[in-house]
Protein backbone atom coordinates (compact mmCIF):
# COMPACT_ATOMS: atom_id res chain seq x y z
CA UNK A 1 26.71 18.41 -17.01
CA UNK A 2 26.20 19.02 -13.57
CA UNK A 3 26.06 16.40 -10.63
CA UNK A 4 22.08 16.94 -10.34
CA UNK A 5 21.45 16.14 -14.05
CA UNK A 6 23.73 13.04 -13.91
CA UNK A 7 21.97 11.61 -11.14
CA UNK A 8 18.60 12.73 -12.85
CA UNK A 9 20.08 10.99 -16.39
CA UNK A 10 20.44 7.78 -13.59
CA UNK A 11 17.40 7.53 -12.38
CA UNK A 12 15.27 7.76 -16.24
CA UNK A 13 17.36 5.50 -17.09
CA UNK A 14 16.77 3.29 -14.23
CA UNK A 15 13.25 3.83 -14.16
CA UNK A 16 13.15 2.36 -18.09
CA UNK A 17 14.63 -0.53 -16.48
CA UNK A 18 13.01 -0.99 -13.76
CA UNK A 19 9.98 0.69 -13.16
CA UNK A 20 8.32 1.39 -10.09
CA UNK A 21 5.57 -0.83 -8.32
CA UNK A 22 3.97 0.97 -6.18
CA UNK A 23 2.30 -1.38 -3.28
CA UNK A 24 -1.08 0.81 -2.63
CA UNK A 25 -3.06 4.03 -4.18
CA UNK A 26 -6.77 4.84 -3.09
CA UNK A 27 -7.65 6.15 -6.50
CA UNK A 28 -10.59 4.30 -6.94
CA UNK A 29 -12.16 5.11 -3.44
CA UNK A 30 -11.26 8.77 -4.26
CA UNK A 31 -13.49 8.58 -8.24
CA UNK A 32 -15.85 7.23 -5.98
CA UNK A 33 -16.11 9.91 -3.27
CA UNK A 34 -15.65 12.96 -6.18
CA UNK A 35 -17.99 11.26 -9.03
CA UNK A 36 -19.91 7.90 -7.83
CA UNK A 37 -17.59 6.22 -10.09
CA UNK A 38 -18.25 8.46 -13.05
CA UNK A 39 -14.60 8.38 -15.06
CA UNK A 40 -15.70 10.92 -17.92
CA UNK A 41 -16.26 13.59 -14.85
CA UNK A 42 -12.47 12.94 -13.53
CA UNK A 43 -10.79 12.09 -16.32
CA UNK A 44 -7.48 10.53 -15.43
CA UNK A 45 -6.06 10.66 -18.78
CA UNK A 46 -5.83 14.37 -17.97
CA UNK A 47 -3.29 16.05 -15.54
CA UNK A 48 -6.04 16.77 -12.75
CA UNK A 49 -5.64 18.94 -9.62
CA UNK A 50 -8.15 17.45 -7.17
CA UNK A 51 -6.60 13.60 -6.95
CA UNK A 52 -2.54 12.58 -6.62
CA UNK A 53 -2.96 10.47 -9.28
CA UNK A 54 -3.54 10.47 -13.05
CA UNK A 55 -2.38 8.69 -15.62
CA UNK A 56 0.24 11.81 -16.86
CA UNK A 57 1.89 12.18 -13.54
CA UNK A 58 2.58 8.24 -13.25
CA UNK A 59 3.93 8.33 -16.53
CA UNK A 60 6.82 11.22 -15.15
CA UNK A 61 6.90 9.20 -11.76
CA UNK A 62 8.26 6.31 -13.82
CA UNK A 63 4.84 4.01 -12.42
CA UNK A 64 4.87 0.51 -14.46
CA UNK A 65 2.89 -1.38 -11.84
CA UNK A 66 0.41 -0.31 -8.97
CA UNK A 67 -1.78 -1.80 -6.94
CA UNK A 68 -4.96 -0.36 -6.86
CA UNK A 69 -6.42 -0.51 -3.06
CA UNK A 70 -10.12 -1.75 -3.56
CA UNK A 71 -10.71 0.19 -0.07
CA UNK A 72 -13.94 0.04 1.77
CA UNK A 73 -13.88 1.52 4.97
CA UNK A 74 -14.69 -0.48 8.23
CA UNK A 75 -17.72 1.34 9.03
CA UNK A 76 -19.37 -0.80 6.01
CA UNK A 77 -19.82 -4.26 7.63
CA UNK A 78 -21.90 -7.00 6.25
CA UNK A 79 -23.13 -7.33 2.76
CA UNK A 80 -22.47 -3.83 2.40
CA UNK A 81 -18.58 -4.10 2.51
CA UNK A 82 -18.78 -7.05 0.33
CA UNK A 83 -20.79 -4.79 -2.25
CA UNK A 84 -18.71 -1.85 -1.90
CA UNK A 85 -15.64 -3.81 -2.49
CA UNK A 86 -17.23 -5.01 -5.68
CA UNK A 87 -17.83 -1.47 -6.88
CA UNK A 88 -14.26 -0.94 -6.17
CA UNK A 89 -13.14 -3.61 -8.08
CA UNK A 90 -15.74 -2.66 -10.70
CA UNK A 91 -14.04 0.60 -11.04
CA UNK A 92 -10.50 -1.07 -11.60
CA UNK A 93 -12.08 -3.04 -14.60
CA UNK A 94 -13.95 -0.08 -15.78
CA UNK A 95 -10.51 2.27 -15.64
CA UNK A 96 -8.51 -0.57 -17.52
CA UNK A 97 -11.21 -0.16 -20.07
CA UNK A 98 -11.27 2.96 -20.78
CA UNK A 99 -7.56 3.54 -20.77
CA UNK A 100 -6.83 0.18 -22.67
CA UNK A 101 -3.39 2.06 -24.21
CA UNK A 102 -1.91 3.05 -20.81
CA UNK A 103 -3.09 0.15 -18.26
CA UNK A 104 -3.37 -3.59 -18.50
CA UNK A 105 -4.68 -5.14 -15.60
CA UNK A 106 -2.51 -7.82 -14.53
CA UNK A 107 -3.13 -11.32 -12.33
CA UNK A 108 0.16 -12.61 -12.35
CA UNK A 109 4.06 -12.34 -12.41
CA UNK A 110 4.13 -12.62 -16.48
CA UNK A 111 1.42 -9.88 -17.11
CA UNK A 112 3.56 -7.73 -15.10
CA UNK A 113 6.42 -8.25 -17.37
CA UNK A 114 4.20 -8.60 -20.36
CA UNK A 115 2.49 -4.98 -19.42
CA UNK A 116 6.07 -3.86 -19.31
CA UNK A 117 7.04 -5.16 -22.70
CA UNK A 118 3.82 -3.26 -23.98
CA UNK A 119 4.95 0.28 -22.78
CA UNK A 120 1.70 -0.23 -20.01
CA UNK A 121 1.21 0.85 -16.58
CA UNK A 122 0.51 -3.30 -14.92
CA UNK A 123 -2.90 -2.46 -12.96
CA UNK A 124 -3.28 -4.89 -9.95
CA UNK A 125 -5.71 -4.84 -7.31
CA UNK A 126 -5.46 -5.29 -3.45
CA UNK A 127 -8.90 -5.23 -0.87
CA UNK A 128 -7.69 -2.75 2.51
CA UNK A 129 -9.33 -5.07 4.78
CA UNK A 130 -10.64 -8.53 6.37
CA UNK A 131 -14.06 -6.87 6.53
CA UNK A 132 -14.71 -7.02 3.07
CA UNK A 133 -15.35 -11.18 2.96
CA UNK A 134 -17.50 -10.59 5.51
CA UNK A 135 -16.03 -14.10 7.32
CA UNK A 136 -16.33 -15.96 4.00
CA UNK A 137 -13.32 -18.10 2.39
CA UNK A 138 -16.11 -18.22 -0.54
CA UNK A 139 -16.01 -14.71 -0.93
CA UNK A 140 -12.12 -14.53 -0.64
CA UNK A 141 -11.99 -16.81 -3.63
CA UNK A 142 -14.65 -14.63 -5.44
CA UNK A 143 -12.23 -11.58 -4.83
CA UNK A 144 -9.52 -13.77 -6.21
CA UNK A 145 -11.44 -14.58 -9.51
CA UNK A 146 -12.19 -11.12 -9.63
CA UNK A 147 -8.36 -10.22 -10.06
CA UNK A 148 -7.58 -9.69 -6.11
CA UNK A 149 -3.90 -9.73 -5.42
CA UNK A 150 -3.78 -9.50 -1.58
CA UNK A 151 -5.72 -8.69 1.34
CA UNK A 152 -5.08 -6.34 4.05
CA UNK A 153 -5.90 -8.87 7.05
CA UNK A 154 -7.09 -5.49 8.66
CA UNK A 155 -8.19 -2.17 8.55
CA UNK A 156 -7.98 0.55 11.30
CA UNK A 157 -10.61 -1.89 13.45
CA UNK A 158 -10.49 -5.76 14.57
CA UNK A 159 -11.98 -8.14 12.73
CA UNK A 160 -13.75 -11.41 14.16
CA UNK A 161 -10.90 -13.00 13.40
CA UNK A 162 -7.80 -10.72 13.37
CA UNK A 163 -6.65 -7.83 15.80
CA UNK A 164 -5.99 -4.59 14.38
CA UNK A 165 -3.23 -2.42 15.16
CA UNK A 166 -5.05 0.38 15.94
CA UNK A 167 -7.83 -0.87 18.23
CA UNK A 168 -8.08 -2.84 21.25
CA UNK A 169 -6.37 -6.03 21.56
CA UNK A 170 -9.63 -9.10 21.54
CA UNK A 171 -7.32 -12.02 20.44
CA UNK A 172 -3.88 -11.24 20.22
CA UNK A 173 -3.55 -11.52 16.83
CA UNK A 174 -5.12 -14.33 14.68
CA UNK A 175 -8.28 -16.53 15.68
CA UNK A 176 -8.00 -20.52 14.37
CA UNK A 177 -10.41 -19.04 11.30
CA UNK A 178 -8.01 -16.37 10.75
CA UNK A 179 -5.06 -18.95 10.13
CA UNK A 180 -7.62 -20.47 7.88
CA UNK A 181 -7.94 -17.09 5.68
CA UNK A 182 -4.12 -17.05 5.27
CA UNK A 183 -4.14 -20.75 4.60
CA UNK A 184 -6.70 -20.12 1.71
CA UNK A 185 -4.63 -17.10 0.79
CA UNK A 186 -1.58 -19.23 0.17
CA UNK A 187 -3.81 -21.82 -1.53
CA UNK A 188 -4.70 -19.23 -3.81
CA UNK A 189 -1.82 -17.06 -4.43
CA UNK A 190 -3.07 -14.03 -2.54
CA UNK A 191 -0.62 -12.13 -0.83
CA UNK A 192 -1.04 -11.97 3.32
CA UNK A 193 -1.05 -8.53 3.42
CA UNK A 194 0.03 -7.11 7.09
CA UNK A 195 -0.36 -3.74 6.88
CA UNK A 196 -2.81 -1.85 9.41
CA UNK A 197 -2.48 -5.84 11.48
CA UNK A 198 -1.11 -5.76 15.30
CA UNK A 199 2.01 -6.73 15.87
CA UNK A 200 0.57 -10.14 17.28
CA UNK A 201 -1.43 -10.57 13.94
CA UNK A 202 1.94 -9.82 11.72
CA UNK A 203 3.70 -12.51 14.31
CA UNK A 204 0.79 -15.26 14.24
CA UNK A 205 0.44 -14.37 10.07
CA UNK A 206 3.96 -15.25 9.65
CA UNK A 207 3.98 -18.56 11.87
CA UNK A 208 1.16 -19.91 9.72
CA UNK A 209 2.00 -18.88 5.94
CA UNK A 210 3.81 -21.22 3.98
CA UNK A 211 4.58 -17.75 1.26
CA UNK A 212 5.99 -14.53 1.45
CA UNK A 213 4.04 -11.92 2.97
CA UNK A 214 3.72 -8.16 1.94
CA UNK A 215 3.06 -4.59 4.03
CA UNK A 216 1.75 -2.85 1.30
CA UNK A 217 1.88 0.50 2.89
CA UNK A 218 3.71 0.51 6.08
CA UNK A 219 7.42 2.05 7.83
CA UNK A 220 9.74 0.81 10.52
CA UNK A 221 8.27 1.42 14.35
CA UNK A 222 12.10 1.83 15.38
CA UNK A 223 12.29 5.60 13.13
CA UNK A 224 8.73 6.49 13.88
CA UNK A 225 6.83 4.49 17.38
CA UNK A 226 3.59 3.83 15.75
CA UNK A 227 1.06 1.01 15.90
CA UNK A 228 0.85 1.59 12.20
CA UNK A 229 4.25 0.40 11.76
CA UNK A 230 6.44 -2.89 12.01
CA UNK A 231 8.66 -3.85 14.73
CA UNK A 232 12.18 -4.64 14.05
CA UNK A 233 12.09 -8.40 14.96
CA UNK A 234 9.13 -8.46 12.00
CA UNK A 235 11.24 -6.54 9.74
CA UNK A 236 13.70 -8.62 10.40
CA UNK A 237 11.87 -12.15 9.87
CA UNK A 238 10.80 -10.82 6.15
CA UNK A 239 14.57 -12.34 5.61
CA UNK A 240 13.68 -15.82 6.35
CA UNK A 241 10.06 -15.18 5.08
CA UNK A 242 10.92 -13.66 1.76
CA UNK A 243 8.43 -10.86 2.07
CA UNK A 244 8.54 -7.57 1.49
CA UNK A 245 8.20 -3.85 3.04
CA UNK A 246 6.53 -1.60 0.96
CA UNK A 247 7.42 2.19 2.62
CA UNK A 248 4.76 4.50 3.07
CA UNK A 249 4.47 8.00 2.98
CA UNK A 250 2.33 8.91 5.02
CA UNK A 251 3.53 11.19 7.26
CA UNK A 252 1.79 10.21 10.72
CA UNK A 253 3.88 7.32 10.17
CA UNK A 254 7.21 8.26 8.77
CA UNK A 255 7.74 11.83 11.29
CA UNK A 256 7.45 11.47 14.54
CA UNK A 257 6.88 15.38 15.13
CA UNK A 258 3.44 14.48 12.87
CA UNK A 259 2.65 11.22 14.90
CA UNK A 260 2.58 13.52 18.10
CA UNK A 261 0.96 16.50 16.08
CA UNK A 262 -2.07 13.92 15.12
CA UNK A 263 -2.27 11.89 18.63
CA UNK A 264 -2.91 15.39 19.77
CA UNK A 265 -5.82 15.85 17.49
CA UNK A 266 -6.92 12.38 18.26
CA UNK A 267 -7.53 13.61 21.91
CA UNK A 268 -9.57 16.79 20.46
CA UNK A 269 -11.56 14.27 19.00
CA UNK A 270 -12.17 12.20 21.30
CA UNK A 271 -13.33 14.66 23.23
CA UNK A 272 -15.78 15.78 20.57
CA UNK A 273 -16.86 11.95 20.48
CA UNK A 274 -15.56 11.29 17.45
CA UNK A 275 -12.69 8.00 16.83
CA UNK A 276 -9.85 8.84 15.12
CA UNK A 277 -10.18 5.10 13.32
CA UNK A 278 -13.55 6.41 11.81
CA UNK A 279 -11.89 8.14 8.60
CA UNK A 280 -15.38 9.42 7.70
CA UNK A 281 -15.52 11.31 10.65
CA UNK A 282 -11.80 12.04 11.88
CA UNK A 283 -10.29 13.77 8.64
CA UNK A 284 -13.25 16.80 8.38
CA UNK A 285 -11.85 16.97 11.97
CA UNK A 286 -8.51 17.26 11.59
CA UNK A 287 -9.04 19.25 8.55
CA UNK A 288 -10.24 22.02 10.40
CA UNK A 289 -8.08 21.61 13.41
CA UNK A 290 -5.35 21.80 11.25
CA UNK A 291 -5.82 25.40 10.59
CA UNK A 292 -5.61 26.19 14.26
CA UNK A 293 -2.59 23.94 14.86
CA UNK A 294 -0.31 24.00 12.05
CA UNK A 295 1.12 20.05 11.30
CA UNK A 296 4.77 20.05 11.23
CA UNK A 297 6.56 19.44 8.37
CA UNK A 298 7.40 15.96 6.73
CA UNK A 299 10.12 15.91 3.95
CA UNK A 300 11.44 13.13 1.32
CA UNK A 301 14.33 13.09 4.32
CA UNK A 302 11.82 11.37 6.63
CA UNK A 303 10.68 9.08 3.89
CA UNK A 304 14.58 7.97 3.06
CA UNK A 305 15.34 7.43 7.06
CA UNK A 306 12.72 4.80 6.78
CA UNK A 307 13.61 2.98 3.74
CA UNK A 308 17.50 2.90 4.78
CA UNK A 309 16.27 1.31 7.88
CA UNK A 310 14.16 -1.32 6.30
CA UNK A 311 16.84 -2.06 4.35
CA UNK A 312 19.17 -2.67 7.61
CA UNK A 313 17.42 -4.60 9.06
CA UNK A 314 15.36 -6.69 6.40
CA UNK A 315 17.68 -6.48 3.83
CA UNK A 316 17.51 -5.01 0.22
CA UNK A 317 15.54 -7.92 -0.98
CA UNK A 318 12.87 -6.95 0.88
CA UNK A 319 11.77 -3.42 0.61
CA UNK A 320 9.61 -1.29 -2.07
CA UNK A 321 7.51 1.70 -1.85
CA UNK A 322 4.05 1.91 -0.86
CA UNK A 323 3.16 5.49 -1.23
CA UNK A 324 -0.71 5.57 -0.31
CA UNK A 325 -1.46 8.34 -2.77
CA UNK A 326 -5.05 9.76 -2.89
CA UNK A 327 -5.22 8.09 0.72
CA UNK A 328 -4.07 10.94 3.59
CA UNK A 329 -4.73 14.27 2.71
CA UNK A 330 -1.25 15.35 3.14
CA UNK A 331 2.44 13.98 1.93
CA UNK A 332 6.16 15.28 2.20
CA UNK A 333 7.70 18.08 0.96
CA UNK A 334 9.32 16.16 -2.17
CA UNK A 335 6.84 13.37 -2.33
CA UNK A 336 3.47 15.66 -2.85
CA UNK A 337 1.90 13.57 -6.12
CA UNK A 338 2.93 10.13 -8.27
CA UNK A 339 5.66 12.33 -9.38
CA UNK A 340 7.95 12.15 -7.20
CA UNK A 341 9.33 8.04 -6.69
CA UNK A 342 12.61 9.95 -9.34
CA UNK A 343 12.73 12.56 -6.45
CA UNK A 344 13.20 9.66 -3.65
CA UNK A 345 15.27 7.20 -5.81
CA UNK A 346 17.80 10.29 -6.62
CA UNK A 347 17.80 10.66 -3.17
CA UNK A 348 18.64 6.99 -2.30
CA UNK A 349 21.21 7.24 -5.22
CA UNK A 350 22.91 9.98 -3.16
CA UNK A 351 23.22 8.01 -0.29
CA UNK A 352 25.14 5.31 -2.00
CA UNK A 353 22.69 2.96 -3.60
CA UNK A 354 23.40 0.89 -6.48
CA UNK A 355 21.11 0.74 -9.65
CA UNK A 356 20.65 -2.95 -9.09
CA UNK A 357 19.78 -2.46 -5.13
CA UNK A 358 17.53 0.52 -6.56
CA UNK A 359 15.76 -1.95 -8.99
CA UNK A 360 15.15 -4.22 -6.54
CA UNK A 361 13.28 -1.29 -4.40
CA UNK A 362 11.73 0.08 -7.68
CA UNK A 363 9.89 -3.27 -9.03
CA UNK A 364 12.37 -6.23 -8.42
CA UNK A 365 11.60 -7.41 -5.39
CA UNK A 366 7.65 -6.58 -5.87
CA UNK A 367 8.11 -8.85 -9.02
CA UNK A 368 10.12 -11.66 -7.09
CA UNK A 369 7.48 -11.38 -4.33
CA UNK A 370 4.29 -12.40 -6.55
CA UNK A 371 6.05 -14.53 -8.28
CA UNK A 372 6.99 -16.60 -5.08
CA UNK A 373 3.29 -16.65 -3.82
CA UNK A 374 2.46 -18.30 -7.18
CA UNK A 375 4.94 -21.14 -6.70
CA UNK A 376 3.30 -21.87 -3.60
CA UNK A 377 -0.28 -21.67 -4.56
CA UNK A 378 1.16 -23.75 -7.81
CA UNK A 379 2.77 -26.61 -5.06
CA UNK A 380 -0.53 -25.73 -2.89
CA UNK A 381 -3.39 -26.34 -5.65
CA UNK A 382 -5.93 -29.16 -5.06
């Protein structure tokens, strides 16, 4: 038996173990942009070529839990992002319906675990964005009793009452009603999610909680020197905070060739008019400008650099993987679908990591993580 089919023997056995958890997949924004939501025109039970995801390629990924982002972009303010975020969850539900042998949506630590037992993939849900309460703790607890896990405090803009990392600076991070939403977040169980936040907002979110917080989707600033991603001295507070990292894979934050290669585009744009925050707008461009200016290439290398440094600096107790599948048009060499988490881990495992410090990245700490934010809501409940 050869070295490579030792370490690949490792990692399925590993993965049986401890599966992965994967902290954020736009699947259900994607059925809505290639059907309105229909799931017997993309069929998910079927290995599909026009999504990263089905329900196939997570089962060879080794996928036991994934939050599903209930993503509405920011250009939908108002009512309108509190009704698309609806839909969004609507489609969760409606998936975990129709697949009721694969998925089981879960609300808490023990479905998790019970999913597990089950041979299911745990299906939990996360909202990408303050925008979609529309400045309503009424409607955060709505999301909640919907079977919302966390909340992004952000997307790519500001809200009223949080700064963004990736437009202008209005507050410096939280307003007094923002430290209210994590309050009520805490109250609830609902994980303070920090990715897409300024660095002020990640600072100001982790004076105020009382319970672990969670970047769903984000990578160190120190490997790639991106608003996207977090500072060392927040990586480094997860420690006392319990929280946990969740690398992305994005590669306009994980290479820093591709961070240049897009800021680039971002100026074509901007030219043109159009904001590189306005998704709706931005990726047709850089679609097209990409076939005039070739990105550079992002491998499963880049991805590793940034979970080794999490890991430094945080510590192994707080880092997972947050691929954002079905949300950037591209992904590394390695890394292109669900498929390839064995791919990374056999990676890590050549590096030196241990199968329990791989289980914690995997699912363990992911598990340990919700589970914490429920003691505090428990402690927290009035």
């Amino acid at each position: 038996m050869t070295t490579a089919e030792t370490t690949a023997d490792r990692i399925t056995t590993l993965l049986e173990k401890h599966p992965v958890w994967d902290g954020h997949n736009d699947l259900p924004w994607e059925l809505r942009e290639q059907s309105a939501y229909d799931l017997s025109a993309v069929d998910i039970a079927q290995r599909l070529t026009t999504t990263h995801t089905d329900l196939p390629r997570l089962r060879e990924g080794g996928v036991g839990a994934q939050f599903w982002s209930v993503y509405v972009p920011a250009q939908l303010q108002g009512g309108a992002a509190v009704t698309a975020t609806l839909e969004q969850i609507d489609c969760v539900h409606r998936m975990v319906e129709r697949y009721p042998d694969t998925l089981r949506l879960a609300l808490t630590a023990a479905d998790v675990e019970q999913a597990w037992a089950d041979g299911r993939i745990a299906s939990l849900m996360g909202a990408e964005g303050g925008h979609s309460i529309d400045g309503s703790l009424a409607v955060l607890r709505m999301l909640h009793a919907l079977g919302v896990r966390y909340m992004t405090l952000t997307h790519n803009d500001n809200v009223p009452w949080a700064d963004s990392a990736t437009d202008d600076e209005v507050l410096g991070g939280l307003s007094p009603f923002g430290e209210d939403v994590v309050r009520e977040m805490n109250r609830l169980g609902m994980l303070v999610d920090l990715s897409h936040t300024s660095a002020g907002t990640m600072r100001d979110a982790l004076r105020v909680t009382t319970a672990p917080v969670v970047f769903s989707h984000s990578s160190a600033r120190a490997v790639c020197d991106v608003p996207r991603n977090v500072p060392d001295d927040v990586l480094a507070a997860l420690a006392t905070n319990g929280g946990v990292c969740m690398v992305t894979f994005v590669p306009q934050f994980v290479s820093p060739a591709v961070a240049e290669w897009r800021a680039t585009g971002a100026e074509a744009a901007a030219a043109e008019g159009i904001k590189n925050t306005d998704l709706g707008a931005f990726e047709p461009f850089i679609a097209e400008w990409r076939s005039r200016h070739p990105q550079p290439r992002t491998t499963l290398a880049d991805v590793v650099a940034h979970v080794e440094h999490v890991r430094e600096v945080a510590g192994v107790d707080h880092v997972g993987l947050g691929g954002d599948y079905d949300g950037t048009p591209t992904l590394p060499e390695g890394l292109e679908d669900v498929t390839g988490y064995p791919r990374l881990l056999a990676a890590l495992a050549a590096g030196g990591w241990s199968d329990a410090d791989l289980g914690k990245l995997t699912s363990g700490n992911a598990l340990r993580l919700l589970r914490d934010a429920e003691s505090v809501a428990a402690r927290t409940a009035r």
